[in-house]
N, C-alpha and C. Protein backbone atom coordinates (compact mmCIF):
# COMPACT_ATOMS: atom_id res chain seq x y z
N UNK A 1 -50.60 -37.14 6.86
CA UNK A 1 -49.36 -37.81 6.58
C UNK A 1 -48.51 -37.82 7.85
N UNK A 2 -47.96 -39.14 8.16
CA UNK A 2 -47.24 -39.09 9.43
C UNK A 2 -45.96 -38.84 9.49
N UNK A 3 -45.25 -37.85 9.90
CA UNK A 3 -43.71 -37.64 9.72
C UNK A 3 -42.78 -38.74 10.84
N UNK A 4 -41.54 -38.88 10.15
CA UNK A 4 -40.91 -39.71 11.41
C UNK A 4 -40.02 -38.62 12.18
N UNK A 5 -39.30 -39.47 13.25
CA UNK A 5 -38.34 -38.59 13.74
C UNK A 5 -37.10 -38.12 12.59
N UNK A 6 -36.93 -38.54 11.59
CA UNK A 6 -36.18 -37.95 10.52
C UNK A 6 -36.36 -36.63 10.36
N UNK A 7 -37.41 -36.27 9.78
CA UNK A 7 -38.26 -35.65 9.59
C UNK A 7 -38.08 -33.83 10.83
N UNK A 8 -38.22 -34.60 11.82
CA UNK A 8 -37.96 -33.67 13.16
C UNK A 8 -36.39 -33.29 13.44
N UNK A 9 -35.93 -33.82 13.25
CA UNK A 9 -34.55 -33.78 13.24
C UNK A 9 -34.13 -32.65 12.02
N UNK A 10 -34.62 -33.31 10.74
CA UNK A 10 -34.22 -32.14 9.54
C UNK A 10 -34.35 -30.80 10.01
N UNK A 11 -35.33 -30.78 10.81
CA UNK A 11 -36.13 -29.28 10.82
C UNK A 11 -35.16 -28.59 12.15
N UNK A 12 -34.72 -29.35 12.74
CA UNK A 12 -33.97 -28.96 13.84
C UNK A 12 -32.39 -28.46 13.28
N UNK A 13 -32.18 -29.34 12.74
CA UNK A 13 -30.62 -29.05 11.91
C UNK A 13 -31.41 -27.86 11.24
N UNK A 14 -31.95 -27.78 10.21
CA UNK A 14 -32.14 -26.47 9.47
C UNK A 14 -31.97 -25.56 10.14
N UNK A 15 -32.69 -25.51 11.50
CA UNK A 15 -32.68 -23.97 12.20
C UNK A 15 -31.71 -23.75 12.52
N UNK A 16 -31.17 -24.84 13.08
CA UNK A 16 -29.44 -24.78 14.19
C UNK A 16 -28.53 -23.84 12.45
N UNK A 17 -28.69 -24.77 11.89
CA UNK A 17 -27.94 -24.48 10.22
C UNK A 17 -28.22 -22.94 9.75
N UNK A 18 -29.52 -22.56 9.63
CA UNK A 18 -29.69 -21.12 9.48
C UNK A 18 -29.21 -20.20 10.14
N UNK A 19 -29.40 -20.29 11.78
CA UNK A 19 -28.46 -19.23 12.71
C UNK A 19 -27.16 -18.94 12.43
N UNK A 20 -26.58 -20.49 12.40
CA UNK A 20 -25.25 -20.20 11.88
C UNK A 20 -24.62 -19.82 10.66
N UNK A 21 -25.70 -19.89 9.99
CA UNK A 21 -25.47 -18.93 8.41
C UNK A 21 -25.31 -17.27 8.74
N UNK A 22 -26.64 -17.08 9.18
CA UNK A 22 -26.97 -15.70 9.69
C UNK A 22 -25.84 -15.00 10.77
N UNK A 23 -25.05 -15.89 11.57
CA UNK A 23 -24.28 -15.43 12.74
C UNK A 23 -22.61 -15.19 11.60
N UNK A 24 -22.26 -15.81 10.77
CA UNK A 24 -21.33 -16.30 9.62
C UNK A 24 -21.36 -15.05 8.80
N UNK A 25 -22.41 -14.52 8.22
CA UNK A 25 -22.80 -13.07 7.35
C UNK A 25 -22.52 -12.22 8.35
N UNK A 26 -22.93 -11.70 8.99
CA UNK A 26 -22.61 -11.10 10.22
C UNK A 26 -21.52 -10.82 10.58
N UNK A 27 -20.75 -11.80 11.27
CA UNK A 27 -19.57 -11.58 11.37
C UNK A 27 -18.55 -11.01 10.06
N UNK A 28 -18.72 -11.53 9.27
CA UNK A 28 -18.07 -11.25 7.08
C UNK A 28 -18.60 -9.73 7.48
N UNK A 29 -19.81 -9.59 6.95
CA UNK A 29 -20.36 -8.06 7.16
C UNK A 29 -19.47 -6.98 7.98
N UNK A 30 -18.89 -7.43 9.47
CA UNK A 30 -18.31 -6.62 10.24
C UNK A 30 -16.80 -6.49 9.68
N UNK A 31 -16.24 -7.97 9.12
CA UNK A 31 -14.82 -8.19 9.02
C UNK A 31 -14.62 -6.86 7.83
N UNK A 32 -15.59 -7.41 7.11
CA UNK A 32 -15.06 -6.01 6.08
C UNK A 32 -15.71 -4.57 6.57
N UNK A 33 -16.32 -4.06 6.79
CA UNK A 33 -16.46 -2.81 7.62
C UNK A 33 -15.41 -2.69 8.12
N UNK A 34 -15.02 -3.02 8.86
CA UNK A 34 -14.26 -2.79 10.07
C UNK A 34 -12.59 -1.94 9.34
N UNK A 35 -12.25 -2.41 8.37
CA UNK A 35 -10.94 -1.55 8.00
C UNK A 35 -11.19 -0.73 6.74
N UNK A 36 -12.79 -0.64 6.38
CA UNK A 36 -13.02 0.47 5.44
C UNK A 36 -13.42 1.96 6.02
N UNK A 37 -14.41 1.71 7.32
CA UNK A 37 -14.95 2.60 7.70
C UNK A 37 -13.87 3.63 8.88
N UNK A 38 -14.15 5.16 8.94
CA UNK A 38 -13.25 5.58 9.57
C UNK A 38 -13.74 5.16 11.12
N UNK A 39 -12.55 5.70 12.08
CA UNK A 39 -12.86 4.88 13.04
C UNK A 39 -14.25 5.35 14.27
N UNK A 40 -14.14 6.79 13.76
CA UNK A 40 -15.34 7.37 15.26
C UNK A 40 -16.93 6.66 14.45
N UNK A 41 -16.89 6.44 12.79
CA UNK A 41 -18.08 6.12 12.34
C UNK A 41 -18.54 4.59 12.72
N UNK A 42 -17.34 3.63 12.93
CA UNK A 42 -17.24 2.32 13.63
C UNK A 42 -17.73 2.75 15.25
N UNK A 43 -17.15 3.49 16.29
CA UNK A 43 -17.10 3.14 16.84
C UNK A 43 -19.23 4.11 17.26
N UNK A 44 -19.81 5.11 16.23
CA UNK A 44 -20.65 5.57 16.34
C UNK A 44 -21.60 4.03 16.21
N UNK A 45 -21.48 3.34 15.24
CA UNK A 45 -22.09 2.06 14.71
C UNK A 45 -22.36 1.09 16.33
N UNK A 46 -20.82 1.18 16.95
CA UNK A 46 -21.35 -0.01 17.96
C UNK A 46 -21.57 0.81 18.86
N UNK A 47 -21.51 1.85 19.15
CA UNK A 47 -22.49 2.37 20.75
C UNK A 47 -23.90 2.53 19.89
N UNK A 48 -24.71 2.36 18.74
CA UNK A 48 -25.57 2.10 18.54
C UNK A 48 -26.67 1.15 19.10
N UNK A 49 -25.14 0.02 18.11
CA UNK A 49 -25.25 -1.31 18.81
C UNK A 49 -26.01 -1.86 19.89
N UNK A 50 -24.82 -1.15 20.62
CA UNK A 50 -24.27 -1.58 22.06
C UNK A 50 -25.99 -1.10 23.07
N UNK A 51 -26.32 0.01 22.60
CA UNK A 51 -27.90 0.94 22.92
C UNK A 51 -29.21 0.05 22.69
N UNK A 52 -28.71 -0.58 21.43
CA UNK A 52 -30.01 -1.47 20.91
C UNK A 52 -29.79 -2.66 22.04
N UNK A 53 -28.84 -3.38 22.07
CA UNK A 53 -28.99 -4.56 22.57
C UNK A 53 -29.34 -4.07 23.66
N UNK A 54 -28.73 -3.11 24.93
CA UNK A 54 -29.37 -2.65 26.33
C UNK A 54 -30.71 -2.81 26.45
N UNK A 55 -31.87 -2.57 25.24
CA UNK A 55 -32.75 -2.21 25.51
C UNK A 55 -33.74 -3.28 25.58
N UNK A 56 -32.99 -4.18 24.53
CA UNK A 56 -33.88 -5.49 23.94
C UNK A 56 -32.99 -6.28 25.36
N UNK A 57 -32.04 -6.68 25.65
CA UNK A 57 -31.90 -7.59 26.69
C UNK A 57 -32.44 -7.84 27.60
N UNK A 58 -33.05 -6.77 28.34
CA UNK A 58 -34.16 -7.66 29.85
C UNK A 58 -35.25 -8.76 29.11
N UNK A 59 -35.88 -8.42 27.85
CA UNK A 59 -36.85 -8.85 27.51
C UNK A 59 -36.17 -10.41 26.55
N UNK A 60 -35.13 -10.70 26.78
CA UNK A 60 -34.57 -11.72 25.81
C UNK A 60 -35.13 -12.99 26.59
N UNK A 61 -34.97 -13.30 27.65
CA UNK A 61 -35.26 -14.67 28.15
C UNK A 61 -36.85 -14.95 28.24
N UNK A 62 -37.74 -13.83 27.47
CA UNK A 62 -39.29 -14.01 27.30
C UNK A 62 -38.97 -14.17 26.03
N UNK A 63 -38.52 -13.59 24.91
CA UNK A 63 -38.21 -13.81 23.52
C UNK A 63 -37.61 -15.36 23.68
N UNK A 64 -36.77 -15.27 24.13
CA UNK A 64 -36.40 -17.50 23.91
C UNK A 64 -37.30 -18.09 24.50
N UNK A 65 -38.08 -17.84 25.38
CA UNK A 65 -39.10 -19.27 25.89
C UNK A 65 -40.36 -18.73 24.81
N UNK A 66 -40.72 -17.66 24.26
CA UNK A 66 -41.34 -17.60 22.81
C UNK A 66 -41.25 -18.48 21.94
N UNK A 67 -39.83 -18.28 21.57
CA UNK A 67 -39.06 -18.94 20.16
C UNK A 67 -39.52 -20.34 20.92
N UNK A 68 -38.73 -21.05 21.90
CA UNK A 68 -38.83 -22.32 22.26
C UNK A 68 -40.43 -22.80 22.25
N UNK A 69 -41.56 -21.91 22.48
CA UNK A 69 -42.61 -22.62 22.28
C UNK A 69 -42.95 -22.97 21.03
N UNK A 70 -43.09 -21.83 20.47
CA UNK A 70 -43.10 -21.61 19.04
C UNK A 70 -42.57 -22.72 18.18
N UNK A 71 -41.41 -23.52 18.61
CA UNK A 71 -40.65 -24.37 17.59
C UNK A 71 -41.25 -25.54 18.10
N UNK A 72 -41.87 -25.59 19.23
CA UNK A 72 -42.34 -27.09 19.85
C UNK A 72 -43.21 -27.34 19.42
N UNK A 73 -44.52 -25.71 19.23
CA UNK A 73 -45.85 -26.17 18.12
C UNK A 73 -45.45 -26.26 16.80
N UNK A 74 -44.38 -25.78 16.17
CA UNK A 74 -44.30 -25.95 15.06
C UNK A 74 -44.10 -27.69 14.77
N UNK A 75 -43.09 -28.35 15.26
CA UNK A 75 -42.80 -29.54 15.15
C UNK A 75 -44.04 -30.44 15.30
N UNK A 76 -45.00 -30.03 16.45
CA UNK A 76 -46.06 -30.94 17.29
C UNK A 76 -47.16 -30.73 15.60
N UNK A 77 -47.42 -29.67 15.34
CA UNK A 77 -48.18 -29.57 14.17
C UNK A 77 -47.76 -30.06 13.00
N UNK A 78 -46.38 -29.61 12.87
CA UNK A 78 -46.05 -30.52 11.23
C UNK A 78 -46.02 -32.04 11.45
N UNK A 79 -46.14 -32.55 12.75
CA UNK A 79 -46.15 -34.28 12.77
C UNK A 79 -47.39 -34.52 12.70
N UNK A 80 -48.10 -34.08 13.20
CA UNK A 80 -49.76 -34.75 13.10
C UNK A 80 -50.28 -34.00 11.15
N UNK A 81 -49.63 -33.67 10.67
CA UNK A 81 -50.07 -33.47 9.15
C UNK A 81 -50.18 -34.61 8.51
């Protein structure tokens, strides 16, 4: 079955659309934390954080040209279906 560029496009909005769901919860998630929790347990939470991301960041710009291949076979394969 041949998809059109419609088709490619949907799938592109969806993802763009999902992140920003996921980035939207996220942020909600923190808004309310943020004036329930006491404050050294907030601020224990983001030097967590802050530890995780250090560790995962050198390796992020191999994780996006991943993702970016990844979404190019995905598209290249769901069109030739």
């Amino acid at each position: 079955m041949k998809q059109g560029s419609g088709s490619i496009i949907g799938r592109v909005v969806g993802i763009v659309a999902g992140l920003l769901v996921l980035g939207l919860f996220l942020r909600l998630i923190a808004g309310i934390l943020t004036p329930v929790l006491p404050a050294a347990l907030w601020q224990a939470i983001s030097a967590g954080w802050d530890n995780l991301f250090g560790m995962v960041s050198p390796a992020l710009p191999a994780i996006g040209a991943a993702v970016v291949l990844g979404g190019i076979c995905w598209v290249v394969v769901g069109r030739r279906r």
